[in-house]
Protein backbone atom coordinates (compact mmCIF):
# COMPACT_ATOMS: atom_id res chain seq x y z
CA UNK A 1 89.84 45.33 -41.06
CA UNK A 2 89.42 41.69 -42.66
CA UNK A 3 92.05 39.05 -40.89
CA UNK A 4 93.07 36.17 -42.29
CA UNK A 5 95.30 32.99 -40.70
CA UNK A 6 97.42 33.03 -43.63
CA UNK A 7 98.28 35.84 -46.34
CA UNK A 8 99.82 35.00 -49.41
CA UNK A 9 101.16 37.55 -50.97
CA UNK A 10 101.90 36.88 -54.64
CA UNK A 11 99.78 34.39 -56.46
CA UNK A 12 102.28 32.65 -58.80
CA UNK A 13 103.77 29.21 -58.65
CA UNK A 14 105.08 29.67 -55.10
CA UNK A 15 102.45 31.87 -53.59
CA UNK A 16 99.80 28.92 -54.96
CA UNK A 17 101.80 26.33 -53.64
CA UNK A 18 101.71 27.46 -50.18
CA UNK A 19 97.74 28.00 -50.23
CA UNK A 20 97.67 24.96 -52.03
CA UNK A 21 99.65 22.88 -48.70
CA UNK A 22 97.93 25.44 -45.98
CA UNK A 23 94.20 24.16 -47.13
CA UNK A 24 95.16 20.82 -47.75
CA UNK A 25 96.70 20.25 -44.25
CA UNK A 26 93.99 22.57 -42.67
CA UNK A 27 90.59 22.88 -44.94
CA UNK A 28 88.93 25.30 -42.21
CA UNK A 29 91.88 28.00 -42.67
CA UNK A 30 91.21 31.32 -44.04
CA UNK A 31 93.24 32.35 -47.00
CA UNK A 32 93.85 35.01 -48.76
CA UNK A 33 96.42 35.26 -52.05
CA UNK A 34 97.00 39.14 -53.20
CA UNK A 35 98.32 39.51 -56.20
CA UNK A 36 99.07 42.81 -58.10
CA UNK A 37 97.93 41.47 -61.70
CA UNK A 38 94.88 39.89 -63.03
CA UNK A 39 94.86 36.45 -64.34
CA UNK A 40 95.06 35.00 -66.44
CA UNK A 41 98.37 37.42 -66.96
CA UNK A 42 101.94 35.90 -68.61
CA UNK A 43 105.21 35.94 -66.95
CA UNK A 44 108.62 36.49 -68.17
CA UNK A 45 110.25 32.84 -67.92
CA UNK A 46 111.21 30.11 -70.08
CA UNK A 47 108.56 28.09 -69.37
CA UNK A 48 110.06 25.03 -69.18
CA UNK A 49 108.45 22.45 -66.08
CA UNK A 50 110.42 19.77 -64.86
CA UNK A 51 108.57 16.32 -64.84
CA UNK A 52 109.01 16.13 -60.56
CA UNK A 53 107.23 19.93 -60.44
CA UNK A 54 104.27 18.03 -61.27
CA UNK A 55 104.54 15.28 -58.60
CA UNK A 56 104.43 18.14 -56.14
CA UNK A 57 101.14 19.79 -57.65
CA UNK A 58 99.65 16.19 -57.93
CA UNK A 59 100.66 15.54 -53.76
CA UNK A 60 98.45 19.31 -53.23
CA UNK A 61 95.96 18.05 -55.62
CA UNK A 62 96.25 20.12 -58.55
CA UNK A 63 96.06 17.37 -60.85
CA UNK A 64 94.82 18.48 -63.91
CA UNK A 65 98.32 20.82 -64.46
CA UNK A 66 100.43 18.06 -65.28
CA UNK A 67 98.19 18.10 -68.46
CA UNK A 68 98.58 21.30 -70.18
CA UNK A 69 101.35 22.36 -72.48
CA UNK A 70 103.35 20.14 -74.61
CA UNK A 71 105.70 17.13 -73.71
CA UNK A 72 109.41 17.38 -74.59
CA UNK A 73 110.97 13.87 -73.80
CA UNK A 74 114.25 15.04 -75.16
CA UNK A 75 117.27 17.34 -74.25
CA UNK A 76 119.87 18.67 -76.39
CA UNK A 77 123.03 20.37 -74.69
CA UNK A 78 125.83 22.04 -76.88
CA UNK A 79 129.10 23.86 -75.27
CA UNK A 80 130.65 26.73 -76.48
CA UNK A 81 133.00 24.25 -77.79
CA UNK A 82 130.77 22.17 -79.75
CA UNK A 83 130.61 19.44 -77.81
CA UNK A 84 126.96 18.04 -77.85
CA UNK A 85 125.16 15.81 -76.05
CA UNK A 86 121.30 15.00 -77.12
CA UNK A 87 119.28 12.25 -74.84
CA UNK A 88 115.98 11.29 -73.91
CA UNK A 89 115.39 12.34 -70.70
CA UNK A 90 114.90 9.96 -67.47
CA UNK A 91 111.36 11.18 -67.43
CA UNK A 92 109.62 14.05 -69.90
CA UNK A 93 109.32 17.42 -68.87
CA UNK A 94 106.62 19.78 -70.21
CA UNK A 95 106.72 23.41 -71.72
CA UNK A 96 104.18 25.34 -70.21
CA UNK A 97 103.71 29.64 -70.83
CA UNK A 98 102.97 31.42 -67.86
CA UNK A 99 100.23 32.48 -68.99
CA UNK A 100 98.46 29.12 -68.93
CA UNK A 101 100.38 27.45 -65.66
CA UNK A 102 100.31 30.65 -63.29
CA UNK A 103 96.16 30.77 -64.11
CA UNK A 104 95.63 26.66 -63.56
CA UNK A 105 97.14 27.31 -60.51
CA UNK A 106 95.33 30.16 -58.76
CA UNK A 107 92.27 28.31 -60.02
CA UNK A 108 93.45 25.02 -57.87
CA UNK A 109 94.12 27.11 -55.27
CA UNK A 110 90.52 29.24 -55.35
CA UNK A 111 88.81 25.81 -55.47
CA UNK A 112 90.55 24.53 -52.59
CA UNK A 113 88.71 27.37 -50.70
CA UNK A 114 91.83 30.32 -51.04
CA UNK A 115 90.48 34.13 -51.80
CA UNK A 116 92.27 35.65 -54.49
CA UNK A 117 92.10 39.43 -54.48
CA UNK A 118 93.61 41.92 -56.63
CA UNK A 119 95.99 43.82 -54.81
CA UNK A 120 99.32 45.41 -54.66
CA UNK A 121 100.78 45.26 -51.56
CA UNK A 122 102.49 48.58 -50.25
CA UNK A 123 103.42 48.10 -46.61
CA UNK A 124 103.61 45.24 -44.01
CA UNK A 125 104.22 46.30 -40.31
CA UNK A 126 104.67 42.52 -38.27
CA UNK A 127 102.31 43.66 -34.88
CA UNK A 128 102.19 41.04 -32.10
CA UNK A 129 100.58 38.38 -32.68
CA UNK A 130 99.47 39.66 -36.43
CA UNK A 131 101.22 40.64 -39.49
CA UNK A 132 99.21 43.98 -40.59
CA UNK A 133 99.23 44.78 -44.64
CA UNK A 134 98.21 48.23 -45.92
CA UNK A 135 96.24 48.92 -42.49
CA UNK A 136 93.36 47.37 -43.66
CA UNK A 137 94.20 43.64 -43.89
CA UNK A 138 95.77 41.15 -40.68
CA UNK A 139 96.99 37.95 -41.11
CA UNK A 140 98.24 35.52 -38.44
CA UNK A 141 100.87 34.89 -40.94
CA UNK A 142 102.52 36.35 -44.02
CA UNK A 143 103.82 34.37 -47.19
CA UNK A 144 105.82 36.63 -49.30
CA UNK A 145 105.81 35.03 -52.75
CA UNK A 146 105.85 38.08 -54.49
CA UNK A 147 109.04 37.94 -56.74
CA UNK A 148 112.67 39.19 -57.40
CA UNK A 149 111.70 42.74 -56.67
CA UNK A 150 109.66 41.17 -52.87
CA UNK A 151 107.88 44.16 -51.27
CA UNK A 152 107.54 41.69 -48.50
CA UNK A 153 111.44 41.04 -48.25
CA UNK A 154 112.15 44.67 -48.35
CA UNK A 155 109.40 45.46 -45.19
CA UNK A 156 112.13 43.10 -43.55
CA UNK A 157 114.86 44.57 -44.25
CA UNK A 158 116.56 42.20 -46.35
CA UNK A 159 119.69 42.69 -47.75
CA UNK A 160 119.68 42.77 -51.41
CA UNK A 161 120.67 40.24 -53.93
CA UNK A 162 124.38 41.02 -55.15
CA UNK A 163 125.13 41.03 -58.68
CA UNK A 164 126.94 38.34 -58.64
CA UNK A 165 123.87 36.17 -57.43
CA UNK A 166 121.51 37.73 -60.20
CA UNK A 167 121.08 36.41 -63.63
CA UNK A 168 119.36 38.34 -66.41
CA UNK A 169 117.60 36.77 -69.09
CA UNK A 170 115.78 38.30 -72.02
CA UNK A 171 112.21 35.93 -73.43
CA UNK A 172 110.67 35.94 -76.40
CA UNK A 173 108.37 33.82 -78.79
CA UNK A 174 109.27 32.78 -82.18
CA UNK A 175 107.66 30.81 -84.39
CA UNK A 176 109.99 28.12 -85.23
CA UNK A 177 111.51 25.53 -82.44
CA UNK A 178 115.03 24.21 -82.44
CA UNK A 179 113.51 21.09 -82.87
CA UNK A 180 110.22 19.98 -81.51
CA UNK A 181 110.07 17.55 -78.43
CA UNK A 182 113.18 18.63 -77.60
CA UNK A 183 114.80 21.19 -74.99
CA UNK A 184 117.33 22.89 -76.51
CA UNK A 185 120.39 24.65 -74.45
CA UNK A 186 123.09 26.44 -76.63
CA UNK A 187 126.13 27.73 -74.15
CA UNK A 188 127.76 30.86 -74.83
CA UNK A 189 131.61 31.21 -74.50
CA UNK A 190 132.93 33.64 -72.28
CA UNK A 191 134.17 34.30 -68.28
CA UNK A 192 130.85 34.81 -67.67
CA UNK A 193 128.16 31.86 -68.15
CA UNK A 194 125.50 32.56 -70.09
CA UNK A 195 123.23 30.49 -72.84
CA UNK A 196 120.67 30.31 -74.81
CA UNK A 197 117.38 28.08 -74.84
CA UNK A 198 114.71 27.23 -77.42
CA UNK A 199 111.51 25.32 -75.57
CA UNK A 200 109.43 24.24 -78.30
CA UNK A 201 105.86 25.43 -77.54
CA UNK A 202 102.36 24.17 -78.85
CA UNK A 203 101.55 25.18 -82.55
CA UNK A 204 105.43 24.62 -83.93
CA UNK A 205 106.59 27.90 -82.13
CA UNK A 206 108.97 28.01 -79.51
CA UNK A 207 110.09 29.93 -75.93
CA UNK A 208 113.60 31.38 -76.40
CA UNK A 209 115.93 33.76 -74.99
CA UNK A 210 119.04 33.98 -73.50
CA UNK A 211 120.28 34.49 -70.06
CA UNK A 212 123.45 35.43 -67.92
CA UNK A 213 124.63 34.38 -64.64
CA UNK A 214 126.10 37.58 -63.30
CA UNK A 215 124.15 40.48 -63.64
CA UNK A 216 127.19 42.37 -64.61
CA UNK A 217 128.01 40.62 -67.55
CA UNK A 218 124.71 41.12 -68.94
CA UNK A 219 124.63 44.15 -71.10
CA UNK A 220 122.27 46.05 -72.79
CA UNK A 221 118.89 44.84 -74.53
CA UNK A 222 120.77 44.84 -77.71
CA UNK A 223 123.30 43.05 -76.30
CA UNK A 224 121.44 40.00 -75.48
CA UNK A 225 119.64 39.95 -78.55
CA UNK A 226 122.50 39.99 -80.35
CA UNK A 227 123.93 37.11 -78.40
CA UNK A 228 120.81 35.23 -78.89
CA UNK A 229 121.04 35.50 -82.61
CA UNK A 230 124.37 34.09 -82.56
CA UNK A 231 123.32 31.10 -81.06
CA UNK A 232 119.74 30.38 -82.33
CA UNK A 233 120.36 31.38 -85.64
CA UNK A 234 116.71 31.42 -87.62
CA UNK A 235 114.59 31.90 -84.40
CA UNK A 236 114.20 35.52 -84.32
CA UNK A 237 111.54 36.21 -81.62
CA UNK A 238 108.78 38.10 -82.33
CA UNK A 239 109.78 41.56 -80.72
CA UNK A 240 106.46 42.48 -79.39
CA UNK A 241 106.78 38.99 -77.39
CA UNK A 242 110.35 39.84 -75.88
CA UNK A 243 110.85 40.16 -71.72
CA UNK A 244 113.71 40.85 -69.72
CA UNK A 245 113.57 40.00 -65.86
CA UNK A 246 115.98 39.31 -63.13
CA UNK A 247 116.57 36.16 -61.37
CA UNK A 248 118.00 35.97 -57.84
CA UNK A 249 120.03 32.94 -57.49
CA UNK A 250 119.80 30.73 -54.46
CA UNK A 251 123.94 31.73 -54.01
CA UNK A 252 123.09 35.07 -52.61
CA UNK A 253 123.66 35.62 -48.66
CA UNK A 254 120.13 33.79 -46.69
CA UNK A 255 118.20 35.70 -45.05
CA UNK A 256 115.92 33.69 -42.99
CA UNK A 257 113.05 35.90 -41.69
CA UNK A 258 112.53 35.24 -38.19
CA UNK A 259 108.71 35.18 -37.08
CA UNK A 260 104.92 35.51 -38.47
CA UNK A 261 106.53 36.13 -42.20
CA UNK A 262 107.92 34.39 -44.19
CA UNK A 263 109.30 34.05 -47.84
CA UNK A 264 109.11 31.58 -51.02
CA UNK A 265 110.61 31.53 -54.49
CA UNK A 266 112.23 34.54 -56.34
CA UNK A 267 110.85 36.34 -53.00
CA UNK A 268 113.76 34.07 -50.95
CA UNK A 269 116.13 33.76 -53.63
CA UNK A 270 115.74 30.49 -54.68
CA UNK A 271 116.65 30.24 -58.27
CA UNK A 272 118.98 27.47 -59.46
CA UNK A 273 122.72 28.58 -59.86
CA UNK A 274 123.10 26.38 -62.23
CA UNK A 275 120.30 26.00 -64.85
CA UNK A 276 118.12 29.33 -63.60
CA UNK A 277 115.45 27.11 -63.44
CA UNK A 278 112.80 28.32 -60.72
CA UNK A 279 109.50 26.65 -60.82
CA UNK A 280 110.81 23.66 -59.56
CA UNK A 281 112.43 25.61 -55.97
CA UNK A 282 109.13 28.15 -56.14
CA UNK A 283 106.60 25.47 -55.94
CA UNK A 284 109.00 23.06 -53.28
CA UNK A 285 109.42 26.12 -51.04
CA UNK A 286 106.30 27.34 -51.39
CA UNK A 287 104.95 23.90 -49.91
CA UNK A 288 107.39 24.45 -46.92
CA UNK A 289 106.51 27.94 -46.30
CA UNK A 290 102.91 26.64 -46.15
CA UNK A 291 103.42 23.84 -43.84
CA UNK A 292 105.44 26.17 -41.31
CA UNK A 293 102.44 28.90 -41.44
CA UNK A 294 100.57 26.56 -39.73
CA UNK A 295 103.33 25.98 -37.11
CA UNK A 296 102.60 29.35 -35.71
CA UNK A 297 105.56 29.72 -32.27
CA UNK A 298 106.49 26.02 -33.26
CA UNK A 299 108.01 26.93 -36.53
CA UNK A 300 111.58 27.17 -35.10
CA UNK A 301 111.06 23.05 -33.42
CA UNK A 302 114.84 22.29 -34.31
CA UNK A 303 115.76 25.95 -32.09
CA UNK A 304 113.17 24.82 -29.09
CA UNK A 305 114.52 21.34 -29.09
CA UNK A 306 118.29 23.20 -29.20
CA UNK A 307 117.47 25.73 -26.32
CA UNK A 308 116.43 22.43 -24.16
CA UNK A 309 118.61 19.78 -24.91
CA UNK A 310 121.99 19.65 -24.80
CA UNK A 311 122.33 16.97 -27.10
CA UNK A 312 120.46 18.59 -29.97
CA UNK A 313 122.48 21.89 -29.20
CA UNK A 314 125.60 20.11 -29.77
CA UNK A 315 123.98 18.35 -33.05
CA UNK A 316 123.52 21.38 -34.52
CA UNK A 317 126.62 23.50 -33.26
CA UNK A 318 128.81 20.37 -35.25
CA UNK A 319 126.33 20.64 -38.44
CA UNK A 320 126.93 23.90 -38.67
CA UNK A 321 130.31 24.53 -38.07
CA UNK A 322 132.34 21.48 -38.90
CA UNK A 323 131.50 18.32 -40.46
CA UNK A 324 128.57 17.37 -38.03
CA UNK A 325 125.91 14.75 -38.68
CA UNK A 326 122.63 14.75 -37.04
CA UNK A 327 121.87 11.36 -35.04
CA UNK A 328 118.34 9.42 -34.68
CA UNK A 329 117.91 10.54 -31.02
CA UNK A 330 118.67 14.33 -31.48
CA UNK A 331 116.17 14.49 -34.94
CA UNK A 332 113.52 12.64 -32.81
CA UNK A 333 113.84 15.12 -30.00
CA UNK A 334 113.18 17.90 -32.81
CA UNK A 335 110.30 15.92 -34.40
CA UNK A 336 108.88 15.78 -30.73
CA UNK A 337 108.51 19.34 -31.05
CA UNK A 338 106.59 19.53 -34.73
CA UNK A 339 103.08 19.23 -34.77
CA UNK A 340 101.52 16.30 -35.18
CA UNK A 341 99.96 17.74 -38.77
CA UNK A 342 102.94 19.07 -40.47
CA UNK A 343 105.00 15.47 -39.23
CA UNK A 344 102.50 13.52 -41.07
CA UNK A 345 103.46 14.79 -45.30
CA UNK A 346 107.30 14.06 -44.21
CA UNK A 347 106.26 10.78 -42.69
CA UNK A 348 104.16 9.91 -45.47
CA UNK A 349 107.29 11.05 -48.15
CA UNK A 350 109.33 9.12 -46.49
CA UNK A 351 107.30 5.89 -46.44
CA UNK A 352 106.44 6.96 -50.23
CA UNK A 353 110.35 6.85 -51.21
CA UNK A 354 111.42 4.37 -49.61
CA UNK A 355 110.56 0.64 -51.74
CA UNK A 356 112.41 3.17 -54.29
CA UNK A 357 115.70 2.95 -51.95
């Protein structure tokens, strides 16, 4: 049996993330990302990157990915009323397929020293001190990264995502953007939100589709096809090209796994309500999940400092439950209790943002 201190499981943009933060706060740690599909493979997604998804890949040291796609300095919004609103954005975000980010990434991660194995996880039994996959791998830790449909976060028992916390969205490519250098967003009328997007792409083609947020207003295939028509008139995607997936928005119930496993991106639910934008959340948590897989029995430092100090317990009781605010000496009795490794990137963040104050 081959054990490993940390398991990634799922070797997209969260699951690379959280090798990504493992190695570069501990080099010497084994890693190992599984992942069901070769690369480079594509994704279903829009494959639009937010500008600050890139400041978090340049802080792990995959660089070169803020390079690849095209730049689209521009957004264009338009209600269901007709009320538009077209700006150059603060900062400009990229349009990057799947196929090209999700590959960059597991080759940042491989070169920071992670093994990437093809593999589709089946069962994961947590057993003392380990976390044992398929009964022939151990891990002192788990990542599940693996997606809206998580083996991982079904081993756990997790509830599943409600309806009304799942979007649908159908992808395709066509060969004509909206208008190049521009992010296009066309909202559809209705009781249930829903629009449609057209990403221009590099060659003159563009990413479009159309999603809903409430996986019972979704409808059929044809459906959303037909919807998508209506409100990208002249960018008929190339059938052969079109994707549907589901997106588990970050409203759903938490479920917050308690011990040597733990979950990142689609995997956790971490989709944005508002946009369904998910690289952004995938990559942030996966750089969280990483950092606490390294924590090991100190990953729950705000529930050790609560079990000991009164103070703290009281911080957190008022924080939870009313309008509570957490004061300098109760978060300094809960940093007391973080290593000194995983202190050091919030330190350093913090020092980092603040002439920006």
């Amino acid at each position: 049996m081959s054990t490993y201190d940390v398991v990634v499981v799922g070797a997209g943009p969260a699951g690379c993330a959280a090798a990504l933060n493992v190695l570069r706060l501990r080099p010497a740690a084994s890693v190992l990302l599984l992942d069901a599909a070769a690369f480079p493979r594509d994704k279903t997604c829009g494959d639009g990157v937010a500008a600050e998804v890139f400041d978090l890949l340049d802080e792990l040291g995959a660089t070169g990915i803020r390079t690849l796609g095209v730049a689209a300095p521009r957004l264009r919004l338009r209600t269901a009323a007709g009320r538009v609103v077209h700006r150059t954005a603060p900062r400009p975000n990229r349009v990057v397929p799947r196929l090209e980010l999700d590959a960059a990434l597991v080759g940042a991660a491989v070169a920071a020293g992670a093994e990437l194995r093809r593999h589709r996880v089946r069962t994961l039994v947590p057993h003392g001190d380990r976390v044992l996959l398929d009964d022939d791998i151990a891990a002192r830790v788990v990542i599940g990264a693996d997606g809206a449909h998580s083996v991982v976060r079904r081993a756990l028992g997790a509830p599943g995502v409600p309806p009304s916390s799942t979007a649908v969205a159908i992808r395709g490519y066509a060969p004509v953007a909206a208008e190049p250098g521009t992010l296009s967003i066309e909202y559809a009328g209705g009781t249930v939100p829903a629009y449609a997007w057209s990403f221009p792409i590099a060659g003159g083609g563009a990413n479009v589709g159309y999603g809903v947020f409430d996986e019972r207003g979704a409808g059929n295939r044809a459906a959303l096809l037909e919807r998508l028509a209506a409100l990208l008139p002249g960018q008929q995607p190339d059938p052969a090209t079109l994707r549907a997936h589901h997106l588990p928005l970050s409203t759903a119930p938490r479920f917050q796994p308690d011990g040597r496993v733990l979950l990142a991106g689609d995997a956790a639910a971490k989709v944005n309500p508002l946009t369904g934008e998910g690289i952004f959340d995938a990559v942030a948590s996966g750089i969280l999940a990483g950092r606490n897989a390294l924590r090991g029995d100190d990953a729950g430092a705000a529930i050790g400092a609560a079990a000991r100090h009164q103070r703290v317990f009281d911080c957190a009781v008022g924080l939870g439950l009313a309008r509570g605010t957490v004061s300098p000496t109760a978060l300094a009795v809960v940093a007391a209790h973080l290593p000194g490794a995983a202190l050091a990137g919030v330190v350093r963040r913090r020092g980092a943002a603040r002439p920006g104050v």
